[in-house]
N, C-alpha and C. Protein backbone atom coordinates (compact mmCIF):
# COMPACT_ATOMS: atom_id res chain seq x y z
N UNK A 1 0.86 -1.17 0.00
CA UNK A 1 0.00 0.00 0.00
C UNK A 1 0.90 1.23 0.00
N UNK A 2 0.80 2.14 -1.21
CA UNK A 2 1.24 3.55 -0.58
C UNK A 2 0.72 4.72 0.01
N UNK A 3 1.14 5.45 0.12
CA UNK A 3 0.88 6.71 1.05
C UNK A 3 1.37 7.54 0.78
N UNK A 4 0.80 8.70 0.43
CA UNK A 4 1.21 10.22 -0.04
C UNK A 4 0.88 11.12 0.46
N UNK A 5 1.44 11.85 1.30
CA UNK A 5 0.96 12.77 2.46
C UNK A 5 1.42 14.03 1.69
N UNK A 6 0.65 14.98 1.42
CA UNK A 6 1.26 16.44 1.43
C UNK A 6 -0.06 17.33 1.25
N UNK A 7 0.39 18.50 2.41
CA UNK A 7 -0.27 19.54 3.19
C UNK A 7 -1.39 18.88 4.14
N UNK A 8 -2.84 19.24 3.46
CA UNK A 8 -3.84 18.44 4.63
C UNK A 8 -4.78 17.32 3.40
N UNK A 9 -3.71 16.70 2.52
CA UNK A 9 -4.29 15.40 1.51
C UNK A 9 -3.62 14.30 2.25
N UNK A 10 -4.36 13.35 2.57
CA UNK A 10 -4.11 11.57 2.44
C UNK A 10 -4.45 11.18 1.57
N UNK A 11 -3.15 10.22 0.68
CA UNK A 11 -3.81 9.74 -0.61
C UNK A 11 -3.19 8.30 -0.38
N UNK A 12 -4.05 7.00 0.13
CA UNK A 12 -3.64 5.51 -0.17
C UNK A 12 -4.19 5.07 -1.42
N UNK A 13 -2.95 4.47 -2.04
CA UNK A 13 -3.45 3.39 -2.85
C UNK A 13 -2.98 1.89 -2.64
N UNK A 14 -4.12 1.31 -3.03
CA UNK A 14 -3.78 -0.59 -3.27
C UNK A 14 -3.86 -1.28 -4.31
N UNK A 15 -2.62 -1.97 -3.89
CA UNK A 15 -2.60 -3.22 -4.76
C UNK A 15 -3.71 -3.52 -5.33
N UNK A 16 -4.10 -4.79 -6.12
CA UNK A 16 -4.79 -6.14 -6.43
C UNK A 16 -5.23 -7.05 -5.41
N UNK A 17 -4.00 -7.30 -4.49
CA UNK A 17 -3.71 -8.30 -3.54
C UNK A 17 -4.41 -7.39 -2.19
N UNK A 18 -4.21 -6.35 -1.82
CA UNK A 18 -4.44 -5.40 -0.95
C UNK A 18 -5.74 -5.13 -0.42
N UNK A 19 -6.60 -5.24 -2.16
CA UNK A 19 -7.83 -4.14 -2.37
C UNK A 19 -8.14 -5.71 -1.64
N UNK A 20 -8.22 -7.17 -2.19
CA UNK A 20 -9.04 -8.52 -1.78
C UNK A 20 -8.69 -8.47 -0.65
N UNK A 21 -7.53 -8.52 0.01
CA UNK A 21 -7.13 -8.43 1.39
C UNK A 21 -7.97 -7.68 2.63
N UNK A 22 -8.69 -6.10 1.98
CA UNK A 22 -9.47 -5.30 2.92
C UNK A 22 -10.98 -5.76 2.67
N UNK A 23 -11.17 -6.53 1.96
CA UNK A 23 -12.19 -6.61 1.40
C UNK A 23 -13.10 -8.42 2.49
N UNK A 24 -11.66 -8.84 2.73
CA UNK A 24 -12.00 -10.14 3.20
C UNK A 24 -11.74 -10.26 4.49
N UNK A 25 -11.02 -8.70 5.04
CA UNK A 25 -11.22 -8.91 6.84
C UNK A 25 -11.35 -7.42 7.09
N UNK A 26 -11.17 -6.57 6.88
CA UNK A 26 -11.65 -5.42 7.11
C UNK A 26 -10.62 -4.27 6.95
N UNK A 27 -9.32 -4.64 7.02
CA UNK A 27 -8.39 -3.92 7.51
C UNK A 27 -7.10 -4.35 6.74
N UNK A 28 -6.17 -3.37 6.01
CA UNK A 28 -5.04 -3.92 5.54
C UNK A 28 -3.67 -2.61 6.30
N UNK A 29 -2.67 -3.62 6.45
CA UNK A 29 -1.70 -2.05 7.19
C UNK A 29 -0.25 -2.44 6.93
N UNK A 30 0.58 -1.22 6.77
CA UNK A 30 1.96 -1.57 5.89
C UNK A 30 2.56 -0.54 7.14
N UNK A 31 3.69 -0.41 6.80
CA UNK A 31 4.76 0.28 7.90
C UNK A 31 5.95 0.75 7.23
N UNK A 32 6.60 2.39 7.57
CA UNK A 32 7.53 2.53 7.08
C UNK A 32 8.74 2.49 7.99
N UNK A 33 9.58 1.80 8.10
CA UNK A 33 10.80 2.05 9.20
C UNK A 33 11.90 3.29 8.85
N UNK A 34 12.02 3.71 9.67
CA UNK A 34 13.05 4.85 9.85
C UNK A 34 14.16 4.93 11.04
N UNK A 35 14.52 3.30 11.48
CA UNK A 35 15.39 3.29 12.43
C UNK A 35 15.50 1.82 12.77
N UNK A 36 16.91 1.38 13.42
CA UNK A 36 16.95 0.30 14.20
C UNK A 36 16.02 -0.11 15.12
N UNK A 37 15.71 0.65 16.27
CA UNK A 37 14.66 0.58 17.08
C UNK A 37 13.11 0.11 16.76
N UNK A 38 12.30 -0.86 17.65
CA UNK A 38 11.11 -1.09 17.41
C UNK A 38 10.16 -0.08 17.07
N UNK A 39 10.84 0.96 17.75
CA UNK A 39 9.36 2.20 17.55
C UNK A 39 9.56 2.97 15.99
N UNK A 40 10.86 3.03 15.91
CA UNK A 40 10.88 4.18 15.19
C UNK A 40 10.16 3.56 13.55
N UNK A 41 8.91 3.95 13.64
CA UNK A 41 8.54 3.34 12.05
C UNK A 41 7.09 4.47 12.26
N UNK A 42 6.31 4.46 11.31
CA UNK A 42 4.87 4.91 10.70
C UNK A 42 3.99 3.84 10.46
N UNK A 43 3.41 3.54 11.07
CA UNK A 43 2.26 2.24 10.67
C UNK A 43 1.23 3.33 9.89
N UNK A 44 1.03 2.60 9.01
CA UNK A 44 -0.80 3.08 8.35
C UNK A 44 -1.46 1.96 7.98
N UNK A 45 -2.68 2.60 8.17
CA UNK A 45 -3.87 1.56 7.58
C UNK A 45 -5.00 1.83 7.48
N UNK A 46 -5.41 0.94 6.61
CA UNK A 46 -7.14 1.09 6.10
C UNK A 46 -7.78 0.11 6.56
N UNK A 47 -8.94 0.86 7.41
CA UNK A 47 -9.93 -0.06 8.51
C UNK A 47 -11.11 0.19 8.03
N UNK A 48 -11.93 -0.93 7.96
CA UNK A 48 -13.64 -0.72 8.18
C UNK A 48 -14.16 -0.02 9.49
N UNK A 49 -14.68 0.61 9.79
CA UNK A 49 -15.66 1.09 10.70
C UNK A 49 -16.83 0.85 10.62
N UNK A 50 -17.46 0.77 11.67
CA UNK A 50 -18.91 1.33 12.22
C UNK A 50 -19.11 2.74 12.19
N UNK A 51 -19.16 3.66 11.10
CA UNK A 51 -18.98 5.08 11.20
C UNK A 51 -19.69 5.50 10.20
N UNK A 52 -20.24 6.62 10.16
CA UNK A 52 -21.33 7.21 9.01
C UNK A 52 -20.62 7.31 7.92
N UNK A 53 -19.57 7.90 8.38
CA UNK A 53 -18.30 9.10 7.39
C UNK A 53 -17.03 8.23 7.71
N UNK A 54 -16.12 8.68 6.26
CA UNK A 54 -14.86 8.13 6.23
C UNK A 54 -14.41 9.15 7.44
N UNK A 55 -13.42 8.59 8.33
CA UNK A 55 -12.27 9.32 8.82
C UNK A 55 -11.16 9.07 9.05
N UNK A 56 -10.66 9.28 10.05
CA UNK A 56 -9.07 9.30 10.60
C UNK A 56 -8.51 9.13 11.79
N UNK A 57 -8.05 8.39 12.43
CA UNK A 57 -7.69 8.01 13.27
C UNK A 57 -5.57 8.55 13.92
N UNK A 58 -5.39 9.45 14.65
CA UNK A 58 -3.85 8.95 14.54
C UNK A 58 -3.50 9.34 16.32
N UNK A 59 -2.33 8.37 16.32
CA UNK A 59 -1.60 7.91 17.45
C UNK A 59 -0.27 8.46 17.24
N UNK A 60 0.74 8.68 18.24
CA UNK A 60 2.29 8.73 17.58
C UNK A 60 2.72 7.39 17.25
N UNK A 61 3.06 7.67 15.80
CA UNK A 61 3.26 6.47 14.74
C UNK A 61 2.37 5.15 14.14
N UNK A 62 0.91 6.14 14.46
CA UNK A 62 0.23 5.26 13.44
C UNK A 62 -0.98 6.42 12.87
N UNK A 63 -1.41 5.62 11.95
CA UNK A 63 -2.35 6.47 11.21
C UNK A 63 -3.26 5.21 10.35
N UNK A 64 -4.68 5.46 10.74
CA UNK A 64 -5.45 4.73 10.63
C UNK A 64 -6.70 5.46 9.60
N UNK A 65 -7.28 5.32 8.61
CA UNK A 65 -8.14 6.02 7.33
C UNK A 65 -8.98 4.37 7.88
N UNK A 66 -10.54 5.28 8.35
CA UNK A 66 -11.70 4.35 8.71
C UNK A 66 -12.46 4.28 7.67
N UNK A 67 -13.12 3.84 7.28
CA UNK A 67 -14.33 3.75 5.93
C UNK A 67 -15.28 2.96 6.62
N UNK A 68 -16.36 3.45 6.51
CA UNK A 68 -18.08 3.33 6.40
C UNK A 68 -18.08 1.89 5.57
N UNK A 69 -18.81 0.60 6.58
CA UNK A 69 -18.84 -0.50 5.91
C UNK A 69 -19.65 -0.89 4.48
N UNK A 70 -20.33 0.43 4.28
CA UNK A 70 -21.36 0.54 2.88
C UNK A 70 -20.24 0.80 1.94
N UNK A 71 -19.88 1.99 1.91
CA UNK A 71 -18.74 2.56 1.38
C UNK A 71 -17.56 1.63 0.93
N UNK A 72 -17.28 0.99 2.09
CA UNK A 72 -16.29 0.01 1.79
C UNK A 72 -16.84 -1.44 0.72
N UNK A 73 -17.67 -1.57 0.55
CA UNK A 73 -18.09 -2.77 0.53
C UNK A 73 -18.66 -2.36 -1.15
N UNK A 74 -19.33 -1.38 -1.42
CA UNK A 74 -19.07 -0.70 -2.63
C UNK A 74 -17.76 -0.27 -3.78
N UNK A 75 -16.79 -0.18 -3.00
CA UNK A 75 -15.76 -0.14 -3.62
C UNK A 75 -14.57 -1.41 -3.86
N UNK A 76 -14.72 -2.05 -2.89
CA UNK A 76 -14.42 -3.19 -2.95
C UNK A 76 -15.03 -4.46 -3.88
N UNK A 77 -16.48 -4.33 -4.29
CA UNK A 77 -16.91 -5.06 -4.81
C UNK A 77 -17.96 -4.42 -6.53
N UNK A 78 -17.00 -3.47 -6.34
CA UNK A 78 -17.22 -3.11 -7.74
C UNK A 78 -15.94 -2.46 -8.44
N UNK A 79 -16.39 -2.22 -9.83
CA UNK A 79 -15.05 -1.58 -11.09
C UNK A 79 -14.85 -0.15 -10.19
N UNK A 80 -15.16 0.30 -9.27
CA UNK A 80 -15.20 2.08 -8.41
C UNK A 80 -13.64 1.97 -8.31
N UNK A 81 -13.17 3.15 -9.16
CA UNK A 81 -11.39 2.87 -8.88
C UNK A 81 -10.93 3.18 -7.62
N UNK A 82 -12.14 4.51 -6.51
CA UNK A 82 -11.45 5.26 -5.65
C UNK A 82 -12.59 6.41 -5.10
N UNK A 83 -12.34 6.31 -4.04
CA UNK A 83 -13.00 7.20 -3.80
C UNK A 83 -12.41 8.67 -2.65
N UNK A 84 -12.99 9.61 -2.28
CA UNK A 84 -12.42 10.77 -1.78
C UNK A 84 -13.24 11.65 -0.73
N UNK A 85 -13.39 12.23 -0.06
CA UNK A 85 -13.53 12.59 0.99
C UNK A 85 -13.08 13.44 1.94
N UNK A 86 -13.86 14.54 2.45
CA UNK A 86 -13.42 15.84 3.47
C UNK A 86 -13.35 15.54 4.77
N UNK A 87 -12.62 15.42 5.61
CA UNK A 87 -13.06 15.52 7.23
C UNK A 87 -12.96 16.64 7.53
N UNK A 88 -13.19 17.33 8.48
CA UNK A 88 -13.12 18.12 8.81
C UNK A 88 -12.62 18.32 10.17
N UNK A 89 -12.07 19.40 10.03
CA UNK A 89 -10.62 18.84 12.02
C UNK A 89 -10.95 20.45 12.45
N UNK A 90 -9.91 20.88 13.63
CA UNK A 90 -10.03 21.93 14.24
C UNK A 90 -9.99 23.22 13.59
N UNK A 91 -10.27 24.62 13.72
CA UNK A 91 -10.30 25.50 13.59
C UNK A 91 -10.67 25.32 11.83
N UNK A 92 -11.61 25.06 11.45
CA UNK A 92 -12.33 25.30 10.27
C UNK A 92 -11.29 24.68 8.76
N UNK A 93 -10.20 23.73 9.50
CA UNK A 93 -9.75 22.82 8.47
C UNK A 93 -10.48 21.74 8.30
N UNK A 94 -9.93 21.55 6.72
CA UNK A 94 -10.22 19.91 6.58
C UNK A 94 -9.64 19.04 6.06
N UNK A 95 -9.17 18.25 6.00
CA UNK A 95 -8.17 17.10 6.02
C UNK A 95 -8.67 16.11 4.58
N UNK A 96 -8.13 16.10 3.41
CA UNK A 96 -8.72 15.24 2.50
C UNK A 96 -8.33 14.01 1.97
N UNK A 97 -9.03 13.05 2.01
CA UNK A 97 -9.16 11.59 2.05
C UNK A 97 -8.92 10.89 0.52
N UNK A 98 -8.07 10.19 -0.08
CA UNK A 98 -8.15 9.91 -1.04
C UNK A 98 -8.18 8.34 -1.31
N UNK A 99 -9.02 7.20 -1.62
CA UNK A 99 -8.05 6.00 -1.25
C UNK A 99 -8.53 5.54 -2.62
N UNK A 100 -7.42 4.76 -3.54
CA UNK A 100 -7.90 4.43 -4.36
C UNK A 100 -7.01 3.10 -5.30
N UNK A 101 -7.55 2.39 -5.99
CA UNK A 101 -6.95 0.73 -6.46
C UNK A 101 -6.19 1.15 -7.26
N UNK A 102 -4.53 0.60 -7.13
CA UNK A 102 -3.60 0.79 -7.78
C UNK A 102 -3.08 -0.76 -8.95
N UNK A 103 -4.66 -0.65 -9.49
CA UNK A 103 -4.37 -2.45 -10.15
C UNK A 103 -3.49 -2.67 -11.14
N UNK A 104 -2.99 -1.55 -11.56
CA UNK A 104 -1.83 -1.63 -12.79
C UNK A 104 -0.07 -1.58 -12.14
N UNK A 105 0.07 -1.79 -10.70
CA UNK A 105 1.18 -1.82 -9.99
C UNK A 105 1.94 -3.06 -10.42
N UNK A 106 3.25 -2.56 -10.76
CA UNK A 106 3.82 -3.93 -11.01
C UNK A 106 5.42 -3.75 -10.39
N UNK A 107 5.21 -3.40 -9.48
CA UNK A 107 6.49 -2.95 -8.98
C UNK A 107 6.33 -3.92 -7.24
């Protein structure tokens, strides 16, 4: 799965293997390391929720993008390449959601 963070955009994309993977337990999650140490890494992942609205979840060193089990289950089980989404966070920002199937990855 990648991850493209810049300003207030989240943009995941998945695999082939990835998209069936979230599709058949709820949740898929990759990690970037940036050190010897156990901690020092970035976990992310894409979770199903119980939630109206896509959102966001984060911890120090993880970051979690929730999706609405309709939502999810729509995109997962149809040609829908991707879908996108506003949250909205403190002082009148909003944070934008991008997640979408990267089926032509061959890397």
């Amino acid at each position: 799965m990648k991850l493209r963070i810049e300003d207030d955009t989240l943009r995941l994309r998945l695999s082939d293997a990835e998209v069936r993977e979230f599709a058949a337990t709820g949740r898929v999650v990759a990690a970037v390391h940036f050190g010897a140490a156990a901690g020092q890494q970035l976990t992310y992942a894409l979770e199903r929720a119980e939630a109206p609205a896509v959102g966001v979840r984060y911890a120090p060193g993880a970051l979690t993008v929730l999706v609405p089990g309709a939502l999810a289950d729509a995109w997962t089980g149809t040609a829908q390449n991707g879908f996108s989404e506003h949250v909205a966070l403190a002082d009148a920002q909003q944070l934008r959601i991008l997640v979408e199937k990267d089926l032509d990855c061959r890397h």
